[in-house]
Every structure is written in C-alpha cells, then in structure tokens.
C-alpha atoms as a PDB file:
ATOM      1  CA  UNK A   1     -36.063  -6.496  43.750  1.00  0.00           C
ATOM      2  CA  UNK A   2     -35.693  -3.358  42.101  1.00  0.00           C
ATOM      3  CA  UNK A   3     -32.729  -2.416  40.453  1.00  0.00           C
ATOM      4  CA  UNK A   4     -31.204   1.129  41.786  1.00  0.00           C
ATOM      5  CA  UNK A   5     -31.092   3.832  39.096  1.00  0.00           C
ATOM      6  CA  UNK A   6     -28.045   6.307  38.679  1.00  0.00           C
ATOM      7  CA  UNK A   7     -29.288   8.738  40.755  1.00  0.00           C
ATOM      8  CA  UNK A   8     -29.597   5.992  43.625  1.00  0.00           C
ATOM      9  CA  UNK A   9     -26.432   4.861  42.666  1.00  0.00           C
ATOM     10  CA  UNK A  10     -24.312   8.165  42.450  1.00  0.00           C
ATOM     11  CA  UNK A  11     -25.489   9.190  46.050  1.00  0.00           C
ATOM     12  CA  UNK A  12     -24.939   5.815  47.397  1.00  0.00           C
ATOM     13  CA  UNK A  13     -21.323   5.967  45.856  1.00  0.00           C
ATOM     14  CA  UNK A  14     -20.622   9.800  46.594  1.00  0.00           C
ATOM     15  CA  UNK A  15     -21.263   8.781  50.452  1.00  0.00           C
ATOM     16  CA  UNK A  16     -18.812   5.913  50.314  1.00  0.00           C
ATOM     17  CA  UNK A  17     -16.134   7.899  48.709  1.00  0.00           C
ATOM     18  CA  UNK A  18     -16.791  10.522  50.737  1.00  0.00           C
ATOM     19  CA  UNK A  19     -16.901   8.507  54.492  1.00  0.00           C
ATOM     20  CA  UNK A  20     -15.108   5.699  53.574  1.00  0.00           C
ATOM     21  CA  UNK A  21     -18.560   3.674  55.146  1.00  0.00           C
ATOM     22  CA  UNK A  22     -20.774   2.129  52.970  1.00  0.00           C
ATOM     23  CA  UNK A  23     -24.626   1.975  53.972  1.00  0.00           C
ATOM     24  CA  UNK A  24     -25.052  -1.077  52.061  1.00  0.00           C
ATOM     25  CA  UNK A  25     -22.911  -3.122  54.237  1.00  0.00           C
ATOM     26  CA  UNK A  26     -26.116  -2.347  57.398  1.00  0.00           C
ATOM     27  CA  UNK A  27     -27.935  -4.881  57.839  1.00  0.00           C
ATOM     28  CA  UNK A  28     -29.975  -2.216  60.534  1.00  0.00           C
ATOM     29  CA  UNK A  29     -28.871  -4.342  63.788  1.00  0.00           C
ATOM     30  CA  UNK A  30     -29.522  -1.415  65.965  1.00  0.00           C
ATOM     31  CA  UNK A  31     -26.399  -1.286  67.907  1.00  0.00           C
ATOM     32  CA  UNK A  32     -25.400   1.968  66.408  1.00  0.00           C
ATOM     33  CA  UNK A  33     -28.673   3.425  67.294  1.00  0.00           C
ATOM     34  CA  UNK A  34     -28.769   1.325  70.857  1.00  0.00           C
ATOM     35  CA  UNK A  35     -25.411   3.377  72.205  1.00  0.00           C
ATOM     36  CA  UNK A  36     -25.821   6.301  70.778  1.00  0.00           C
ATOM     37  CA  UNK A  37     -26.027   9.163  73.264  1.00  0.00           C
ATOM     38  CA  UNK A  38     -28.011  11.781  71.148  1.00  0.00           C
ATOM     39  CA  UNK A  39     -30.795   9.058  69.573  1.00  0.00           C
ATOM     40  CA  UNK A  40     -33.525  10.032  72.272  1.00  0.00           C
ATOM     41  CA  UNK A  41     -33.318  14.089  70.446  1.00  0.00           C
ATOM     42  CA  UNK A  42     -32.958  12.894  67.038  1.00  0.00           C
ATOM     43  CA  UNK A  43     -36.102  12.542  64.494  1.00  0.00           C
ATOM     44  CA  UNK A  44     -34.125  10.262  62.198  1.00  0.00           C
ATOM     45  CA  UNK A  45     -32.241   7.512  64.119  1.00  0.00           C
ATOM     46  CA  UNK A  46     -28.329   6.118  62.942  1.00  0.00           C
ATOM     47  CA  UNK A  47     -29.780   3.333  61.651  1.00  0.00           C
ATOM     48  CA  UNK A  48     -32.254   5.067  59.603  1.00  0.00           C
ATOM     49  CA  UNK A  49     -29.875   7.360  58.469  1.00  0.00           C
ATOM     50  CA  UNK A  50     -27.849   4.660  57.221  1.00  0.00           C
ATOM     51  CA  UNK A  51     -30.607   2.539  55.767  1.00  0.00           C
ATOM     52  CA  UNK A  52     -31.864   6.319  53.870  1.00  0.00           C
ATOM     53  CA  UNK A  53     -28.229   6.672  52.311  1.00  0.00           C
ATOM     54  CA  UNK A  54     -28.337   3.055  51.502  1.00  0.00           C
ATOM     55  CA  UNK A  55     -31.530   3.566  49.380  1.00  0.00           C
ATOM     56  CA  UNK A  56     -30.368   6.632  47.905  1.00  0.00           C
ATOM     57  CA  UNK A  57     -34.208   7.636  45.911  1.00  0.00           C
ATOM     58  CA  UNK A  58     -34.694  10.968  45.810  1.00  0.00           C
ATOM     59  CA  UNK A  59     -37.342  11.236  48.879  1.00  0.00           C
ATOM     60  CA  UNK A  60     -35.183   9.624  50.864  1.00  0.00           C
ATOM     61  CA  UNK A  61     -32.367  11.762  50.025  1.00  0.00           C
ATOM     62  CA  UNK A  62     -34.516  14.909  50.765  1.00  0.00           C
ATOM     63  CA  UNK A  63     -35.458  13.181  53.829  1.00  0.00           C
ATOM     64  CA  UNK A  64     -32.165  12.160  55.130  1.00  0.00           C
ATOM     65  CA  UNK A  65     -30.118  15.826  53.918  1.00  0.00           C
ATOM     66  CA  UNK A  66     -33.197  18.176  55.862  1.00  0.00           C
ATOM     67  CA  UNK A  67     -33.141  15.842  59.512  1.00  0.00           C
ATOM     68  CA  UNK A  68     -32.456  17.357  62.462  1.00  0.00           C
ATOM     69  CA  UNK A  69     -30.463  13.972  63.606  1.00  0.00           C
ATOM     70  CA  UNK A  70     -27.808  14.868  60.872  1.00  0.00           C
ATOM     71  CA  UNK A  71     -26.740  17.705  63.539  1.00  0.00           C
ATOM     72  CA  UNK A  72     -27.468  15.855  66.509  1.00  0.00           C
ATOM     73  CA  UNK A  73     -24.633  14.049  66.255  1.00  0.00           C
ATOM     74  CA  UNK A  74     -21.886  14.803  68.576  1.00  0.00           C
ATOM     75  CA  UNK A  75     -19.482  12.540  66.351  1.00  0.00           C
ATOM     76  CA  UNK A  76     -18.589  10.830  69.564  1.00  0.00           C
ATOM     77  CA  UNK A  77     -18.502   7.628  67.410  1.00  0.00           C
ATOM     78  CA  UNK A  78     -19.816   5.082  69.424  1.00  0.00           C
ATOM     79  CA  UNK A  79     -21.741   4.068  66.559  1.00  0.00           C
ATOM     80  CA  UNK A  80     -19.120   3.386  64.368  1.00  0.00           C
ATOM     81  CA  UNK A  81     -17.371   1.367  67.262  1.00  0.00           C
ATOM     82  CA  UNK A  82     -20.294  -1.304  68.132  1.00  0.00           C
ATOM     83  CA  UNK A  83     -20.896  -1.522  64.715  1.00  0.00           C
ATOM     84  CA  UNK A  84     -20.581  -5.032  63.680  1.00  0.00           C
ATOM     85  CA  UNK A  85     -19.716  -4.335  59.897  1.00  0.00           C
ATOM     86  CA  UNK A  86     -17.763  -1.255  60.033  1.00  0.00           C
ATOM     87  CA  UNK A  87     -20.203   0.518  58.195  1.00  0.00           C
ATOM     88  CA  UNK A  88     -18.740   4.104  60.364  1.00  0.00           C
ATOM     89  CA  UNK A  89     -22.024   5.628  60.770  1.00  0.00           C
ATOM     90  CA  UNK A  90     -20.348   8.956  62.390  1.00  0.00           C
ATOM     91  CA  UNK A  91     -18.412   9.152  58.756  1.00  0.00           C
ATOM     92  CA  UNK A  92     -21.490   8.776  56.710  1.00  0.00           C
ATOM     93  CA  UNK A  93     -23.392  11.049  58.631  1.00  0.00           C
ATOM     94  CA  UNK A  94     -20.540  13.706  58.782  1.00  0.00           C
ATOM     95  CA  UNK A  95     -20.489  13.272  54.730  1.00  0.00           C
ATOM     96  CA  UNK A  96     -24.650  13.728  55.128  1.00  0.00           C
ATOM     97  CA  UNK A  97     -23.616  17.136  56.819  1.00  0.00           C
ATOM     98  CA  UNK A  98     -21.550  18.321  54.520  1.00  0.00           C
ATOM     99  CA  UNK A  99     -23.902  17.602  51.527  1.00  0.00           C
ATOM    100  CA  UNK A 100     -26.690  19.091  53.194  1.00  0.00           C
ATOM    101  CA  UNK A 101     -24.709  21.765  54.279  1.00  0.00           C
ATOM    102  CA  UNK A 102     -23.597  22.494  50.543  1.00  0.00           C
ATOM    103  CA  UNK A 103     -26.880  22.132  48.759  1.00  0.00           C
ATOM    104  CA  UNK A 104     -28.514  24.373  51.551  1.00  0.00           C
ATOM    105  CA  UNK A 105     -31.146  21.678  52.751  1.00  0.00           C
ATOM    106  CA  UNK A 106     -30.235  22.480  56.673  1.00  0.00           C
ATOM    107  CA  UNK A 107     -33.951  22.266  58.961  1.00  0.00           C
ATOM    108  CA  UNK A 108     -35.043  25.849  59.990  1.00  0.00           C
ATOM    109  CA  UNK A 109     -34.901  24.047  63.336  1.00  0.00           C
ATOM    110  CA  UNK A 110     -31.192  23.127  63.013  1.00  0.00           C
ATOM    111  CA  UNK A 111     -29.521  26.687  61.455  1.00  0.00           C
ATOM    112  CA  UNK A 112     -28.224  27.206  64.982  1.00  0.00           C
ATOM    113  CA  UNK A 113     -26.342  23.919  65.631  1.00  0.00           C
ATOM    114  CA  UNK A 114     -25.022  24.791  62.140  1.00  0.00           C
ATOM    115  CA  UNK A 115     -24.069  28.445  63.187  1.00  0.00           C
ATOM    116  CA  UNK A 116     -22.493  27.183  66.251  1.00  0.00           C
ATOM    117  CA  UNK A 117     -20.667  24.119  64.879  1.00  0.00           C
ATOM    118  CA  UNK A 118     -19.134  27.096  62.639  1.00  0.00           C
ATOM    119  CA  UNK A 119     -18.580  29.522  65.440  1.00  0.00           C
ATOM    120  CA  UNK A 120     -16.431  25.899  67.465  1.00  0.00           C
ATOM    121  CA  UNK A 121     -14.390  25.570  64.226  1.00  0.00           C
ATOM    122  CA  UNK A 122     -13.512  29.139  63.671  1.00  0.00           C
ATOM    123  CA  UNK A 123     -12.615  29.414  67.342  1.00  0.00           C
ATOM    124  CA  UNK A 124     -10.312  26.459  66.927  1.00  0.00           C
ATOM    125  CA  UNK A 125      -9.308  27.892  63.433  1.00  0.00           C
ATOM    126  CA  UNK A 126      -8.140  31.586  65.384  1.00  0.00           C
ATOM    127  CA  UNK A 127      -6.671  29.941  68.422  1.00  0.00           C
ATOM    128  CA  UNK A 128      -5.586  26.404  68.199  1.00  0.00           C
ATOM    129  CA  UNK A 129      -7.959  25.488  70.837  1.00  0.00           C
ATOM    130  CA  UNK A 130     -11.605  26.599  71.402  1.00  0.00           C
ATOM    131  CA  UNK A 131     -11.735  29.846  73.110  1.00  0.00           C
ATOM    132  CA  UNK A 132     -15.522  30.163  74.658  1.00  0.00           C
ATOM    133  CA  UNK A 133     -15.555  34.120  74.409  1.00  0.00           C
ATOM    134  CA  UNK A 134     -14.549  33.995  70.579  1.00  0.00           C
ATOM    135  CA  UNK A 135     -17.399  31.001  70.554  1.00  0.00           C
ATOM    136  CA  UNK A 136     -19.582  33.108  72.354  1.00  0.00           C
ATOM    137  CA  UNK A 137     -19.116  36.007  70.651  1.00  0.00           C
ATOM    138  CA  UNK A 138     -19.306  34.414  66.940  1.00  0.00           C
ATOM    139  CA  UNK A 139     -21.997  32.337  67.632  1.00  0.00           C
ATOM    140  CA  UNK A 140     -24.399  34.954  68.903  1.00  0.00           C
ATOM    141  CA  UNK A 141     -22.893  37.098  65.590  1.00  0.00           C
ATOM    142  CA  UNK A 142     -23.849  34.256  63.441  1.00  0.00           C
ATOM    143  CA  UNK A 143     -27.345  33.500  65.403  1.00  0.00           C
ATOM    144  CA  UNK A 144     -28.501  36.993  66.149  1.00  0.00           C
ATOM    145  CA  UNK A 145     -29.177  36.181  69.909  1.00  0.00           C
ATOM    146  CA  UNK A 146     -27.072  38.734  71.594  1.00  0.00           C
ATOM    147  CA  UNK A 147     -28.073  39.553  74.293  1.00  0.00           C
ATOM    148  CA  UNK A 148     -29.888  35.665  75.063  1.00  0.00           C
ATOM    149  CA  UNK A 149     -27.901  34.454  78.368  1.00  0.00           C
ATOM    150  CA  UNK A 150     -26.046  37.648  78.410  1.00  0.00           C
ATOM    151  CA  UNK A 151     -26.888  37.442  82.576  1.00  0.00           C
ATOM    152  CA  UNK A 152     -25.217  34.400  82.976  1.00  0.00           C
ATOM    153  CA  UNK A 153     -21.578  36.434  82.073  1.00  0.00           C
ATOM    154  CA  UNK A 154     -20.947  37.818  84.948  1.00  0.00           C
ATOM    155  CA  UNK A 155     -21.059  34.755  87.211  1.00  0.00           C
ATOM    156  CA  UNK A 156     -19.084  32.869  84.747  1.00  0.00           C
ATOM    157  CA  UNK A 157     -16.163  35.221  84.696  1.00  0.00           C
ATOM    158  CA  UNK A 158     -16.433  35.615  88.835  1.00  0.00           C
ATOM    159  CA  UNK A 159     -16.428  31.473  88.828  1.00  0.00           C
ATOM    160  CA  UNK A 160     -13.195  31.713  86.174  1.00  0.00           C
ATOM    161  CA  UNK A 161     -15.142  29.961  83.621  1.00  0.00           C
ATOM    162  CA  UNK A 162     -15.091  32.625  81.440  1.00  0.00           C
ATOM    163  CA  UNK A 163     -11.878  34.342  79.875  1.00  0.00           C
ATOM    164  CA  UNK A 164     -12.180  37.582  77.842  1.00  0.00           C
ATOM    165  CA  UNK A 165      -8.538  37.655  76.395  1.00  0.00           C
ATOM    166  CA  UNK A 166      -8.749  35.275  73.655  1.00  0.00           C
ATOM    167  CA  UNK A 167      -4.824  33.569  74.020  1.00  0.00           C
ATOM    168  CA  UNK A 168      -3.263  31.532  70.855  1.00  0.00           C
ATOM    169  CA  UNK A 169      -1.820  28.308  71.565  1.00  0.00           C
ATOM    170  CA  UNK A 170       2.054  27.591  70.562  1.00  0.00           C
ATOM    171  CA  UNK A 171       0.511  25.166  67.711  1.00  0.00           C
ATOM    172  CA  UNK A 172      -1.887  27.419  65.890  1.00  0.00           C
ATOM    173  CA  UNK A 173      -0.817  27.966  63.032  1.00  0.00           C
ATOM    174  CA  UNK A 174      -0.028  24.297  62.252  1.00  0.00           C
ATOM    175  CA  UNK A 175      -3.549  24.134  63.458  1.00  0.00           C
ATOM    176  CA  UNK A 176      -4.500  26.413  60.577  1.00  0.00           C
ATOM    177  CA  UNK A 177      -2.224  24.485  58.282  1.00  0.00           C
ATOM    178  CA  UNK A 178      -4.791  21.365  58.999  1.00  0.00           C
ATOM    179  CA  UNK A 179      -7.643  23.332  58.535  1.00  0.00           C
ATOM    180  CA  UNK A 180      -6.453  24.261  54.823  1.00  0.00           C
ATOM    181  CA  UNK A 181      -5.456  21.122  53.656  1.00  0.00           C
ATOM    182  CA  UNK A 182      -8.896  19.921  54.853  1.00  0.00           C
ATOM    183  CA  UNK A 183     -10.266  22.843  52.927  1.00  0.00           C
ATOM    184  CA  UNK A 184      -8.382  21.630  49.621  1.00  0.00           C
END
C-alpha cells in the first residue's frame, strides 16, 4: 500500500477539520448514495465523493472540486443519517463546496446553482427568511436570464404565490448576526 504524501494528507485533513467527517472512516457501503434523493442527477455519487476526499491525489482532487454532484446536493442529509460510521457526507461535501467555491474550480455547467445558492442566502441575509422576489430578482441579476420565465409572473402573483413587497422578519438582524459570525 502506498503511503499518502503531504499533499494527500493536507486535503484529507483540511476536509476533516473543516466538516468534522472524515472520508477515511467509509468503507463505501452505499447507503449514503442508496437514499440520497439527488444521486440519479449527480455525475459523482456520495460515496465517490467521499472515497475522492479520502484519497486526496491531486486528480482526484481536481476531479472531486469541478463535479456537478458537489452542487447537487440539497444538504437534506440523509446521507449523513444512514451512514453507518458517521462519516457526515453532507459536511464533507459542503466543505468540498466551499473549497471549490474558493479556488474557482465550479463546472461551467454548475455557475447557476452557485449563483442561485447565493441569490437563497442573500435573500435570507436581507430578510430573515427567503423572500422569492428578492431570489428572483438576484438570481436572474447574478445569472443574466432576465427575462427567462418572466411569463410565468403574472399567474404567480394572481395565484398569491408571488409577493413583490419584500417584508423583514422580527428576527433579521439576529439573522444577520449568524451570518457574520459564520463569515468570521
């Protein structure tokens, strides 16, 4: 068996700290991959994922941080509950995100489920709560589809689904307080 260099090592370890899960623990059961809801859409499955952060070389690295299963994931962490060695797949794949994310190695196929998980948080971020015309409205910003859907407005504001005075919830700005220390 080979032995892992430092690079293996240090990405191995920065996932841990980050997540809390460590990759090593998988022993690739499946059951992570077997409940997940998204698997069928992603080209990299859980357990891959995990078994790629576990081996930590550089092509798998590159591999892992420029999937498009990375932002599948709806972090609805069934994986991390049928997981038999509390590996928390959902926590090493968020950390996966954020590297990727920070070293600019996001698919050209996934900038949009980036943009949009962006446009969710700074919704939140403005309004305690997600607001979907402040979604809307950054998302298309961020994504440069404006006028994509725009026909399906009107039907959604006659049907009450759509609301165009963005309203603050009591709790925002402890929700912004969160978001900071996050931040830190």
């Amino acid at each position: 068996m080979a032995h892992a260099t430092a690079h293996e090592t240090s990405f191995a370890d920065k996932i841990k700290h980050m997540s809390g899960g460590d990759a090593a623990k998988c022993y690739q059961c499946g059951k992570c991959t077997a409940g997940c809801p998204m698997a069928y859409f992603m080209d990299i499955t859980p357990n891959q994922m995990m078994h790629l952060a576990h081996l930590g070389d550089p092509e798998s690295v590159e591999k892992l941080l420029s999937s498009r299963g990375i932002w599948c994931c709806v972090s609805c962490e069934t994986c991390s509950t049928r997981c038999p060695k509390d590996v928390y797949p959902s926590r090493v794949i968020d950390a996966v995100r954020e590297i990727a994310r920070k070293e600019d190695k996001i698919s050209p196929e996934s900038k949009n489920v980036v943009r949009f998980h962006r446009a969710f948080l700074d919704s939140v971020w403005y309004a305690g709560r997600m607001k979907e015309v402040v979604l809307v409205a950054d998302y298309k910003m961020r994504s440069m589809t404006l006028f994509k859907d725009v026909i399906l407005a009107p039907s959604m504001v006659f049907k009450g689904k759509l609301h165009f005075i963005p309203w603050r919830i009591k709790g925002a700005k402890e929700v912004r307080k969160i978001f900071d220390k996050c931040l830190k």
